[in-house]
Protein backbone atom coordinates (compact mmCIF):
# COMPACT_ATOMS: atom_id res chain seq x y z
CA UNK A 1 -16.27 -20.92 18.43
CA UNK A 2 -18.12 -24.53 18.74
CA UNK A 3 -14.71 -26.63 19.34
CA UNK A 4 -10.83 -26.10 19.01
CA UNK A 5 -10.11 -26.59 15.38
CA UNK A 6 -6.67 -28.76 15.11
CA UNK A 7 -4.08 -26.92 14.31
CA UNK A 8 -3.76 -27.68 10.37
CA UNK A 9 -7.10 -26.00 9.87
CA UNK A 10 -6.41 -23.39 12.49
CA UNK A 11 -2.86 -21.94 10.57
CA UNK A 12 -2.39 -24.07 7.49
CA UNK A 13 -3.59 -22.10 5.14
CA UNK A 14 -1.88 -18.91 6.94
CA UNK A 15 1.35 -20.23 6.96
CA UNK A 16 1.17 -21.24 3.39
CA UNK A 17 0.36 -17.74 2.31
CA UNK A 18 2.82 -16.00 4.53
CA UNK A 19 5.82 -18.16 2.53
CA UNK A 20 4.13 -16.84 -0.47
CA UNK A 21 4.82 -13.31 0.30
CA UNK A 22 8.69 -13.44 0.68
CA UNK A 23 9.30 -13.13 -2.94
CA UNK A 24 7.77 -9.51 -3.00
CA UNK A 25 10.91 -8.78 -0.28
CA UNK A 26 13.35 -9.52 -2.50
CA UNK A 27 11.19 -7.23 -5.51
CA UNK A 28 11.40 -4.47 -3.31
CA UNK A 29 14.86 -4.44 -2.77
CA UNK A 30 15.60 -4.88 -6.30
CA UNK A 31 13.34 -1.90 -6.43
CA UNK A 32 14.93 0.06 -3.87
CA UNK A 33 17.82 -0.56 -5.36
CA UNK A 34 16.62 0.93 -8.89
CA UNK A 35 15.25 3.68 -6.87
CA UNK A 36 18.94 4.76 -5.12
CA UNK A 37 20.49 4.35 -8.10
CA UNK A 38 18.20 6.53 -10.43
CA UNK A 39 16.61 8.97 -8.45
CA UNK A 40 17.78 9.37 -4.45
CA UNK A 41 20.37 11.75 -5.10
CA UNK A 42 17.68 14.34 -7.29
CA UNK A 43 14.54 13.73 -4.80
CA UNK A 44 13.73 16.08 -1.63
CA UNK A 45 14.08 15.24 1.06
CA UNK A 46 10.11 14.20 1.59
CA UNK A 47 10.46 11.42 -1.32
CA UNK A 48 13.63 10.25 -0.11
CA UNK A 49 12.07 10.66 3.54
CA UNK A 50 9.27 8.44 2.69
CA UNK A 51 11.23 5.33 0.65
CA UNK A 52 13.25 5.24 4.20
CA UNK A 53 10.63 4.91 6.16
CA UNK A 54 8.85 2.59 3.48
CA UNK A 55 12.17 0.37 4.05
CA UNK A 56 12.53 0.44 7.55
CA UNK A 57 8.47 -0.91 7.77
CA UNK A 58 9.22 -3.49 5.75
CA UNK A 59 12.25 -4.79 6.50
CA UNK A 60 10.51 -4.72 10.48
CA UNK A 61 6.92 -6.15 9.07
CA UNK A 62 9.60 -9.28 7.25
CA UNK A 63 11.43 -9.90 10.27
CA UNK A 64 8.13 -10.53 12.29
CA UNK A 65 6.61 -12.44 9.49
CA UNK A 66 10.28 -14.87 9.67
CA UNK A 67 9.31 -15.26 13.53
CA UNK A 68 5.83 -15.50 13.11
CA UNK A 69 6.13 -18.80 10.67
CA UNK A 70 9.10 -20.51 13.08
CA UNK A 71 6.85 -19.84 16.04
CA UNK A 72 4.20 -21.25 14.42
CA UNK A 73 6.12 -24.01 11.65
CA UNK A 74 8.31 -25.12 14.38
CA UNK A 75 8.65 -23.90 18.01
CA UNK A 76 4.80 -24.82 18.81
CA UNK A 77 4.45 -28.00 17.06
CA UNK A 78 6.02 -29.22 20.61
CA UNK A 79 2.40 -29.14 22.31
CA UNK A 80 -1.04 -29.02 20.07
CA UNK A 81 -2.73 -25.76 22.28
CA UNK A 82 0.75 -23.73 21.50
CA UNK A 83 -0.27 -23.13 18.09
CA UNK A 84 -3.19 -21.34 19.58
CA UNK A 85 -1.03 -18.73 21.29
CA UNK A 86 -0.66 -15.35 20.38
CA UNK A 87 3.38 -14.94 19.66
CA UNK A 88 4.96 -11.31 20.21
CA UNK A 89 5.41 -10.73 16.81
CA UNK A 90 1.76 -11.24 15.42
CA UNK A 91 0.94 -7.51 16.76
CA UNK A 92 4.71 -5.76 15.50
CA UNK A 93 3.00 -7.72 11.93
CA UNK A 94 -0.34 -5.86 12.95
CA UNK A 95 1.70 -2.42 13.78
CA UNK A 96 3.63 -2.68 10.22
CA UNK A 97 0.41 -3.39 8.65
CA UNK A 98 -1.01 0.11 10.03
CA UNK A 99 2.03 1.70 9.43
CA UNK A 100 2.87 0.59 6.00
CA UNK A 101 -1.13 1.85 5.12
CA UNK A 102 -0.02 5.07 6.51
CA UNK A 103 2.80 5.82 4.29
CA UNK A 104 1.28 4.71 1.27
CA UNK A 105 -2.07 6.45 1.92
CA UNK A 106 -0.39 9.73 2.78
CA UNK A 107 1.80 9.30 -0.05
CA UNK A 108 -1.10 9.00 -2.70
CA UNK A 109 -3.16 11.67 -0.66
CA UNK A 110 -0.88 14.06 -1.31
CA UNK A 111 -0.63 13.18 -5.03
CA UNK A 112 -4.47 13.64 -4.85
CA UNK A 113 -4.20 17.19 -3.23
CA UNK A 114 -1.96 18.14 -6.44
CA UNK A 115 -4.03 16.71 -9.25
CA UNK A 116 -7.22 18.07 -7.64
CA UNK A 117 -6.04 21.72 -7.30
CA UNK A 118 -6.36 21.52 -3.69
CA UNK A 119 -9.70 20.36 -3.30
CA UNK A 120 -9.82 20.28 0.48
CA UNK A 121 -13.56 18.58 0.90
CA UNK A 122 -12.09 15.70 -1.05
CA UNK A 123 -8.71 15.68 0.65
CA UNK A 124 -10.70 16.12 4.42
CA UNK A 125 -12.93 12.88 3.76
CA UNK A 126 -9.74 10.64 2.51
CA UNK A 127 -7.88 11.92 5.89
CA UNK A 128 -10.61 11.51 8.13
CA UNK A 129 -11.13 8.16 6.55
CA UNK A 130 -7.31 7.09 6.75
CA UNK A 131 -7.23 8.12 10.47
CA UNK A 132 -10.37 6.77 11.72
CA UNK A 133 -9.15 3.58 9.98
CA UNK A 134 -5.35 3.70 11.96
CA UNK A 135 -7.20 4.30 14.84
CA UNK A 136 -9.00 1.40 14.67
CA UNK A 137 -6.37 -0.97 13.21
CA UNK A 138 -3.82 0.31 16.58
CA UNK A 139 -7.11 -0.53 18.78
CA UNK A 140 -6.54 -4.44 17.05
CA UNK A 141 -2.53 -4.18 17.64
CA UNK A 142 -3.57 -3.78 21.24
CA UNK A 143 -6.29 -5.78 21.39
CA UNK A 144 -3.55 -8.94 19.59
CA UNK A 145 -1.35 -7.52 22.33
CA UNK A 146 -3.11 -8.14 25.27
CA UNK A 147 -4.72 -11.45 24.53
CA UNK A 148 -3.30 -14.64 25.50
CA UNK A 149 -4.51 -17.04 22.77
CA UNK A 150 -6.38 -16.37 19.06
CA UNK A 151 -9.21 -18.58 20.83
CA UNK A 152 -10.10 -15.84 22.80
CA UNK A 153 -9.00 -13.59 20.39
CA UNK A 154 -11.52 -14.50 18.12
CA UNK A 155 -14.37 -15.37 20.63
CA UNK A 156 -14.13 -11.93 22.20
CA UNK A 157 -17.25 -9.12 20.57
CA UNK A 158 -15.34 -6.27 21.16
CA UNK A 159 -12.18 -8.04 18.91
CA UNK A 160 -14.50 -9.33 16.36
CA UNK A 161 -16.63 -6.21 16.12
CA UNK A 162 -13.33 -3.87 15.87
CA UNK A 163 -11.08 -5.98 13.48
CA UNK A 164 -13.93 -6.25 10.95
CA UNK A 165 -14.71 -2.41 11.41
CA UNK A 166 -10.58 -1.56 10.67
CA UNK A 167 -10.72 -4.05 7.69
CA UNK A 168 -13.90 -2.62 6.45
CA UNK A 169 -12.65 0.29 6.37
CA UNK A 170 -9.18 -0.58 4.55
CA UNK A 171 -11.44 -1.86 1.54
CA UNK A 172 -13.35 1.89 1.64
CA UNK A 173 -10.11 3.84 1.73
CA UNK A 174 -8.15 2.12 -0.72
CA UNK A 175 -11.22 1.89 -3.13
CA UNK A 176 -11.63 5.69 -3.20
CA UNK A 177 -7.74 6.56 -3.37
CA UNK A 178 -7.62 4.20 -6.37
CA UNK A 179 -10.50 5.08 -7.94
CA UNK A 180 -9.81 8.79 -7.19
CA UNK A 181 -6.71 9.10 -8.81
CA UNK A 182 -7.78 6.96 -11.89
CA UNK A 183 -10.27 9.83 -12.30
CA UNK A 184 -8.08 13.27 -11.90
CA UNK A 185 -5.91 11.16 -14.48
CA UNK A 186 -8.43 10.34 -16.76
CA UNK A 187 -9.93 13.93 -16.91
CA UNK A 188 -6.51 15.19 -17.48
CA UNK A 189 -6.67 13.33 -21.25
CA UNK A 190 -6.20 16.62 -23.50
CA UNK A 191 -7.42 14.88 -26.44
CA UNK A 192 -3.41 14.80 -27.99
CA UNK A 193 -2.47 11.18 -28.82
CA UNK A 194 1.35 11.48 -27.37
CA UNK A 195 -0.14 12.86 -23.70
CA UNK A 196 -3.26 10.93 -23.59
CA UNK A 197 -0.85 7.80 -24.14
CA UNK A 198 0.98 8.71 -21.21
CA UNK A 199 -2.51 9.06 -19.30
CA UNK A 200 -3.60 5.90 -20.30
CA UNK A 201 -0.09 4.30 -19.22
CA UNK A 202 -0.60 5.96 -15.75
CA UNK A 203 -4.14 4.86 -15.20
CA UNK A 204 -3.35 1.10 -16.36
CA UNK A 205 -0.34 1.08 -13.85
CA UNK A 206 -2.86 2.29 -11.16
CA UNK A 207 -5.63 -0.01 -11.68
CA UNK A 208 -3.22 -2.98 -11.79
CA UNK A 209 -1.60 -1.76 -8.56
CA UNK A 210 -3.76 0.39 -6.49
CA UNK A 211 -7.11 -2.49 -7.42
CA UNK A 212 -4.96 -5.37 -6.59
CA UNK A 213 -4.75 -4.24 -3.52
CA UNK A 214 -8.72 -3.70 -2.80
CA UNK A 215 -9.38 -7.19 -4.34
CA UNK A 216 -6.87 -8.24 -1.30
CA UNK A 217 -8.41 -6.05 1.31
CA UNK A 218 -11.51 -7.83 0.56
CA UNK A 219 -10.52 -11.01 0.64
CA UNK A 220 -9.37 -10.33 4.06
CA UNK A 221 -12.74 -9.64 5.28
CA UNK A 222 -14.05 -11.96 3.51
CA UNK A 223 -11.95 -14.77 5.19
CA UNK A 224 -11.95 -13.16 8.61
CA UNK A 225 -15.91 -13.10 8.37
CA UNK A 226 -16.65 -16.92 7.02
CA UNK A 227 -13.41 -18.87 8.37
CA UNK A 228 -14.37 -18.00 11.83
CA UNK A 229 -12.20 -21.23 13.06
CA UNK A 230 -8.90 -20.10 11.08
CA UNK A 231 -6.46 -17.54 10.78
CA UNK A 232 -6.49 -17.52 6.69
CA UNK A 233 -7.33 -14.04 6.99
CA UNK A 234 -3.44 -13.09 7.92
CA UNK A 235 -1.86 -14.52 4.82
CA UNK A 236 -4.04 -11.83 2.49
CA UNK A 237 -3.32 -9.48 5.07
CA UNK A 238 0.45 -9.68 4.84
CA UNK A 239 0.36 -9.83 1.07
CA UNK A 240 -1.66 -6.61 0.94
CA UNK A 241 1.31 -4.81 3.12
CA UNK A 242 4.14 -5.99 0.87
CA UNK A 243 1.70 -4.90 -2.22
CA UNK A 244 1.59 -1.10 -0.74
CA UNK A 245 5.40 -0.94 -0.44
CA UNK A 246 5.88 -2.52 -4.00
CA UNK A 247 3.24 -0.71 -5.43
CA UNK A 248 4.50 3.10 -4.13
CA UNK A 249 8.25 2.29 -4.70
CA UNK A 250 7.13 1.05 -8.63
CA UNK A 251 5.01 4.64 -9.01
CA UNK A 252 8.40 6.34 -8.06
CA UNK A 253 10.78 3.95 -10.48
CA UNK A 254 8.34 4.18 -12.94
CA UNK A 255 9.41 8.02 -14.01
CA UNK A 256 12.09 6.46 -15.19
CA UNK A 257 9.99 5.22 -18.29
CA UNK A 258 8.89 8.84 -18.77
CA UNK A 259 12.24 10.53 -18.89
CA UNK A 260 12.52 12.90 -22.44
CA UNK A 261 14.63 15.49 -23.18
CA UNK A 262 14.59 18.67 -21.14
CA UNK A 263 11.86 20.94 -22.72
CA UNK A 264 14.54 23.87 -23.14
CA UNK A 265 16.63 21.58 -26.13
CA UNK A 266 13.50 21.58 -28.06
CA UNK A 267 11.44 23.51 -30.22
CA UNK A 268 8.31 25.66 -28.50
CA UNK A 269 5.46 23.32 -27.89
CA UNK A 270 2.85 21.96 -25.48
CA UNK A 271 4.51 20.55 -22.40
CA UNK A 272 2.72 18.25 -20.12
CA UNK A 273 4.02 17.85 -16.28
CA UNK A 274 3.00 14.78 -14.65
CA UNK A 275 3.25 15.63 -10.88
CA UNK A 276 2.16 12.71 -9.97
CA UNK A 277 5.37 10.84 -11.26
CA UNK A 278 7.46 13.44 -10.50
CA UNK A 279 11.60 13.96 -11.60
CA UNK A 280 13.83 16.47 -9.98
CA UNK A 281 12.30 18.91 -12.43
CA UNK A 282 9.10 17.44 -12.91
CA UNK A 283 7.94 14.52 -15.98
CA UNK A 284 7.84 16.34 -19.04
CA UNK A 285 6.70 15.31 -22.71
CA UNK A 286 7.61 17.35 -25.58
CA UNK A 287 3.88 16.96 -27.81
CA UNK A 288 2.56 18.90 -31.05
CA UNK A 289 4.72 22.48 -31.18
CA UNK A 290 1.76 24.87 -29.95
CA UNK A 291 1.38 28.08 -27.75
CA UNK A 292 -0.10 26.32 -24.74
CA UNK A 293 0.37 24.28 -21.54
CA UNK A 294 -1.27 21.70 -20.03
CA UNK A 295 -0.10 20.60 -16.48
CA UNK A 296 -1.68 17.96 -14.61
CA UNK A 297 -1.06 19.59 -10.43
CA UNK A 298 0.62 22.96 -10.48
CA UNK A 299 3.93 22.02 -8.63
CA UNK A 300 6.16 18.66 -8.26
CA UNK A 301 5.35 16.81 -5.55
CA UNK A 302 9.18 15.95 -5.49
CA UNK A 303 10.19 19.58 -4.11
């Protein structure tokens, strides 16, 4: 960098997104709460395994974000270079970050893996894509770690080089999960108004879930590449974790919406069994009485 920045253009903007982002903690516990009290006791173990885990990371990735703004809103405004230091908490932020991508990624791989009838060329590039990306987001935890300040942390190549690689890369994989699933989806549409209206309701929840979260990922480039002399890029950052853990919880709570009369009080007809947002038995729509079956994935992910 040409010159020390002062410290209101250095964190000022980061600090005012990073308050931002508390209000999607309280969403997801309303959420988690909606979630225990609907669905916890009929999940398997593997749903209720991953909302856990999803809670755990967040609660951890909200505690570090509360010391992360006092260190930075309070405790440094003592001297004007202790803004500039790196605080223990900025890499358990970075560490929640990787982990929270993780979960979600996994989550929605597997969800992939079912819709696509086990297409394992597909399924192989979005793993090797989500590891090669942890790998390289850990290599920044490390790298925030063992650095004294941000001013070398930003000065260093090998920092700059890897943090834009591990960003770049969270853009690419969440841009082909998305877009992925909004295409098994969309050539699941049978051509029957009732099902195709549940299609369409699962694709619209996607795109304004699953693309919110790409436009975010590439604003965090974005900012990390042309604010050189701030750390703007953080607050986009931490809004795009809290998005993943709002976003997967929501696809879970959203069966509830779903929910129909078990298909053996009814009549004979087509019955459609959205995997993706699965029950303890699996989301099933009674449509026009018919012979047939149409099933979008061949088993519930839920089991």
């Amino acid at each position: 960098m040409s010159g020390v920045p002062s410290a209101q253009t250095f964190m000022g903007k980061s600090v005012l997104m990073n308050y931002a982002t508390f209000p999607l903690y309280g969403i997801f516990i309303a959420q988690l709460y909606s979630y225990a009290s609907k669905f916890a006791s009929r999940d398997s173990l593997y749903v209720k395994g991953i909302v856990a885990l999803l809670t755990v990371v967040e609660t951890v990735h909200t505690a570090a974000l509360m010391h992360f703004l006092y260190f930075y809103s309070i405790a440094s405004w003592s001297g004007e270079l202790t803004i500039f230091e790196i605080s223990w908490s900025t890499p358990l932020i970075a560490i929640s970050e990787t982990l929270m991508v993780v979960l979600a990624h996994s989550f929605y791989i597997r969800r992939i893996y079912i819709m696509s009838k086990g297409n394992w060329w597909l399924i192989g590039f979005l793993v090797a894509l989500l590891i090669t990306r942890t790998a390289f987001s850990t290599c920044v935890t490390v790298l925030a770690a063992t650095q004294n300040s941000f001013t070398t942390f930003h000065e260093n190549a090998t920092v700059q080089l890897v943090v834009k690689t591990s960003l770049s890369l969270l853009v690419v994989a969440d841009l082909s999960v998305a877009s992925t699933m909004v295409y098994y989806l969309y050539q699941s549409r049978s051509g029957i108004k009732r099902s195709d209206h549940l299609v369409n309701t699962l694709i619209v929840y996607i795109i304004n879930s699953g693309f919110i979260t790409v436009i975010f990922s590439f604003a965090v480039v974005l900012s990390f590449v042309i604010q050189k002399q701030e750390l703007s890029f953080v607050g986009p950052l931490v809004m795009v974790t809290k998005l993943y853990a709002n976003a997967l919880l929501g696809s879970l709570n959203m069966r509830s919406y779903f929910r129909i009369q078990p298909s053996t009080s009814r009549p004979s007809g087509d019955v459609i069994a959205f995997a993706t947002f699965p029950t303890s038995r699996g989301l099933e729509c009674s449509i026009a009485p018919s012979n047939t079956q149409s099933q979008l994935g061949n088993k519930d992910i839920s089991s």
